[in-house]
C-alpha atoms as a PDB file:
ATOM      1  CA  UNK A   1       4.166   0.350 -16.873  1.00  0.00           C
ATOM      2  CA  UNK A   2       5.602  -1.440 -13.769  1.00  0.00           C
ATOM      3  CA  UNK A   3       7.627  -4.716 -13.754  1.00  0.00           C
ATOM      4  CA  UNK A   4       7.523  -5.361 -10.259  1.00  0.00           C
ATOM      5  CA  UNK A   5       4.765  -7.900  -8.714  1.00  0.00           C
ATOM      6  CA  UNK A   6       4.944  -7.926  -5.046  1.00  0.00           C
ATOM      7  CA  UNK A   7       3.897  -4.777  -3.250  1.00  0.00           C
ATOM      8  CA  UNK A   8       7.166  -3.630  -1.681  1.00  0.00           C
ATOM      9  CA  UNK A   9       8.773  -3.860  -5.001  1.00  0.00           C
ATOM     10  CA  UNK A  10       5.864  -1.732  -6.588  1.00  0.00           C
ATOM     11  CA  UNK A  11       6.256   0.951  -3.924  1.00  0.00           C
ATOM     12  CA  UNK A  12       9.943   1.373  -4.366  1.00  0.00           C
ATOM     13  CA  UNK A  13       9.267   1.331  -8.241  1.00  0.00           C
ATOM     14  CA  UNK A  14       6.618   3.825  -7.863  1.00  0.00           C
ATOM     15  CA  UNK A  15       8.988   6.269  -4.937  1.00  0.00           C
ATOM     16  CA  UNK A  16      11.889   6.262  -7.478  1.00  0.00           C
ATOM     17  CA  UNK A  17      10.131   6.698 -10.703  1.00  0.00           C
ATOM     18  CA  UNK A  18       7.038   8.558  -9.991  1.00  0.00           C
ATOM     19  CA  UNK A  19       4.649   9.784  -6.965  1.00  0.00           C
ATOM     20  CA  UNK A  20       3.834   8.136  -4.245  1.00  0.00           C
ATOM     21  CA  UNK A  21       0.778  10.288  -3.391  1.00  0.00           C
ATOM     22  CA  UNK A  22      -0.661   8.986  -6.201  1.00  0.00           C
ATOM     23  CA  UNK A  23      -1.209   5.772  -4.705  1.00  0.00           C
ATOM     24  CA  UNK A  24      -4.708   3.889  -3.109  1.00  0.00           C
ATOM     25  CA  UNK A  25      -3.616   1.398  -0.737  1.00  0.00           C
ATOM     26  CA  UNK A  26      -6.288  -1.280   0.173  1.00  0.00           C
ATOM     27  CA  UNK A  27      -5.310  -3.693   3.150  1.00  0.00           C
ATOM     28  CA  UNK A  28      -6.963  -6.148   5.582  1.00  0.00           C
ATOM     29  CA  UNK A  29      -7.774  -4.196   8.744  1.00  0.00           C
ATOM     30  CA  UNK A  30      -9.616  -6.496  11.056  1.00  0.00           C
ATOM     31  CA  UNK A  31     -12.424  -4.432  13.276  1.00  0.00           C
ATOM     32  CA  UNK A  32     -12.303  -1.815  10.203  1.00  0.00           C
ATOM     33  CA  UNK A  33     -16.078  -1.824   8.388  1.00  0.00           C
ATOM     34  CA  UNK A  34     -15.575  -5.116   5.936  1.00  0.00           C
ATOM     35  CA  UNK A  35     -12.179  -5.710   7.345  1.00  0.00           C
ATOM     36  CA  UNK A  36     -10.823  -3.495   4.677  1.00  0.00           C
ATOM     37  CA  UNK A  37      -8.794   0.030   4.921  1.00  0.00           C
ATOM     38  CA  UNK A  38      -8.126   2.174   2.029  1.00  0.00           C
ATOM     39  CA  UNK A  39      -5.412   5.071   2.636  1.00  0.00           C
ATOM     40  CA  UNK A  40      -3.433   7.206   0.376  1.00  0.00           C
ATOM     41  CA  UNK A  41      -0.279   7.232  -0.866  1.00  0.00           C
ATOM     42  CA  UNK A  42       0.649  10.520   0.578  1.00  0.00           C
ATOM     43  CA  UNK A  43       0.887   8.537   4.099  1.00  0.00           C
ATOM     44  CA  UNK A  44       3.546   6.392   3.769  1.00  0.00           C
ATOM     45  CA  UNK A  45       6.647   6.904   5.810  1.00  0.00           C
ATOM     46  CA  UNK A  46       8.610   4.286   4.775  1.00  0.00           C
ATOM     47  CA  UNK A  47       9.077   1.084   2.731  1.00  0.00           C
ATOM     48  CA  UNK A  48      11.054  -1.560   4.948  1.00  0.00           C
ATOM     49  CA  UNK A  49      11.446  -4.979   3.562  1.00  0.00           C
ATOM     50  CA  UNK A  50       8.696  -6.990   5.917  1.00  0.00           C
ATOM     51  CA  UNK A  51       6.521  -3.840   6.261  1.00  0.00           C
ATOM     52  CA  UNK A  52       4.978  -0.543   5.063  1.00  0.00           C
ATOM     53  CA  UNK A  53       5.104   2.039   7.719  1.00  0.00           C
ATOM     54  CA  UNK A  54       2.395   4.820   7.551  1.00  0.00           C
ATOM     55  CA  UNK A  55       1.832   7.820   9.164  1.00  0.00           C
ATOM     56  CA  UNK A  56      -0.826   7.345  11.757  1.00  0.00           C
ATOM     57  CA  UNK A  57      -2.595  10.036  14.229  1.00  0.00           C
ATOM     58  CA  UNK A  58      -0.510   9.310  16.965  1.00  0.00           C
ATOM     59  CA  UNK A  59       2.036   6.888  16.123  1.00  0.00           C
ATOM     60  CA  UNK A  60       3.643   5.141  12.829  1.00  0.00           C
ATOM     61  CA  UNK A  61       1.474   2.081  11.550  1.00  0.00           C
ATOM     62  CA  UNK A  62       2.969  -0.912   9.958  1.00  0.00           C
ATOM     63  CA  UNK A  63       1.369  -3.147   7.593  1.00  0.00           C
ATOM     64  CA  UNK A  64       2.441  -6.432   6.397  1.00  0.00           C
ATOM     65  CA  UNK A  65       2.531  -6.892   3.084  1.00  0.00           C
ATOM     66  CA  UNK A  66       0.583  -9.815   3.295  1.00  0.00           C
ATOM     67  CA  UNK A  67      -2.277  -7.778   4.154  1.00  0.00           C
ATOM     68  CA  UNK A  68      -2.589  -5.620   1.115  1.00  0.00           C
ATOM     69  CA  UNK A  69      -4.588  -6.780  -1.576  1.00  0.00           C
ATOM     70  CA  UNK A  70      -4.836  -3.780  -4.142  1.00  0.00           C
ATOM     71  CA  UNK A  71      -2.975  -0.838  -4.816  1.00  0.00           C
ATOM     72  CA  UNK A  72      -3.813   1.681  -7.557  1.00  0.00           C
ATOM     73  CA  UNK A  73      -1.565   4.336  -9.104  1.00  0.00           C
ATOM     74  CA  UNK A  74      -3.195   7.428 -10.593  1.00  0.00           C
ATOM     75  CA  UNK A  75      -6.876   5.635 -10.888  1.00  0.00           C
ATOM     76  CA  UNK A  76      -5.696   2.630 -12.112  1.00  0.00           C
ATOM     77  CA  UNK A  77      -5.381  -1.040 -10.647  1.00  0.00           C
ATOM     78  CA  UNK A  78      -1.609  -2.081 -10.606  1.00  0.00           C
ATOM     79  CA  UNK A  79      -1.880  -4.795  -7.951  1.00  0.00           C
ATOM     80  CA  UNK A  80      -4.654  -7.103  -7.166  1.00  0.00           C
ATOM     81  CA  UNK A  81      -4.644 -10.575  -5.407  1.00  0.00           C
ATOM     82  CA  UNK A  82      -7.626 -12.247  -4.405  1.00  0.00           C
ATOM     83  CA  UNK A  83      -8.783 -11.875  -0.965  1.00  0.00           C
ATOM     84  CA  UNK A  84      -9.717 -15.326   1.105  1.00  0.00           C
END
């Protein structure tokens, strides 16, 4: 279904082709409960080429894509590295 493999590629596969709401990003948050955050597709602002930006409260929020460790599309796991 998708050819790309790193994240930024997958989001820019998945903003052209399909729906980005239908996305479940999972990222390192430190302080968060387990260190992990989960947020929906339907947040992200932008894709920039060292970060995804995401709508936040009061300001944008960027994430590295070195952080994210899973995204699923529609229910289904797309992306998964393991977590150290």
């Amino acid at each position: 279904m998708f050819k790309s493999k790193h994240p930024r590629d997958i989001f820019n596969e998945i903003k052209w082709r399909f729906d980005l709401a239908k996305c479940k990003i999972y990222y390192i948050h430190r302080g968060a409960p387990g260190d992990v955050k989960i947020v929906e597709g339907s947040t992200i602002k932008n894709i920039e080429s060292s970060f995804l930006v995401l709508e936040g409260d009061f300001e944008d929020v960027y994430i590295p894509y070195h952080r994210i460790f899973r995204i699923e599309f529609d229910n289904e796991i797309i992306f998964e590295k393991i977590r150290k």
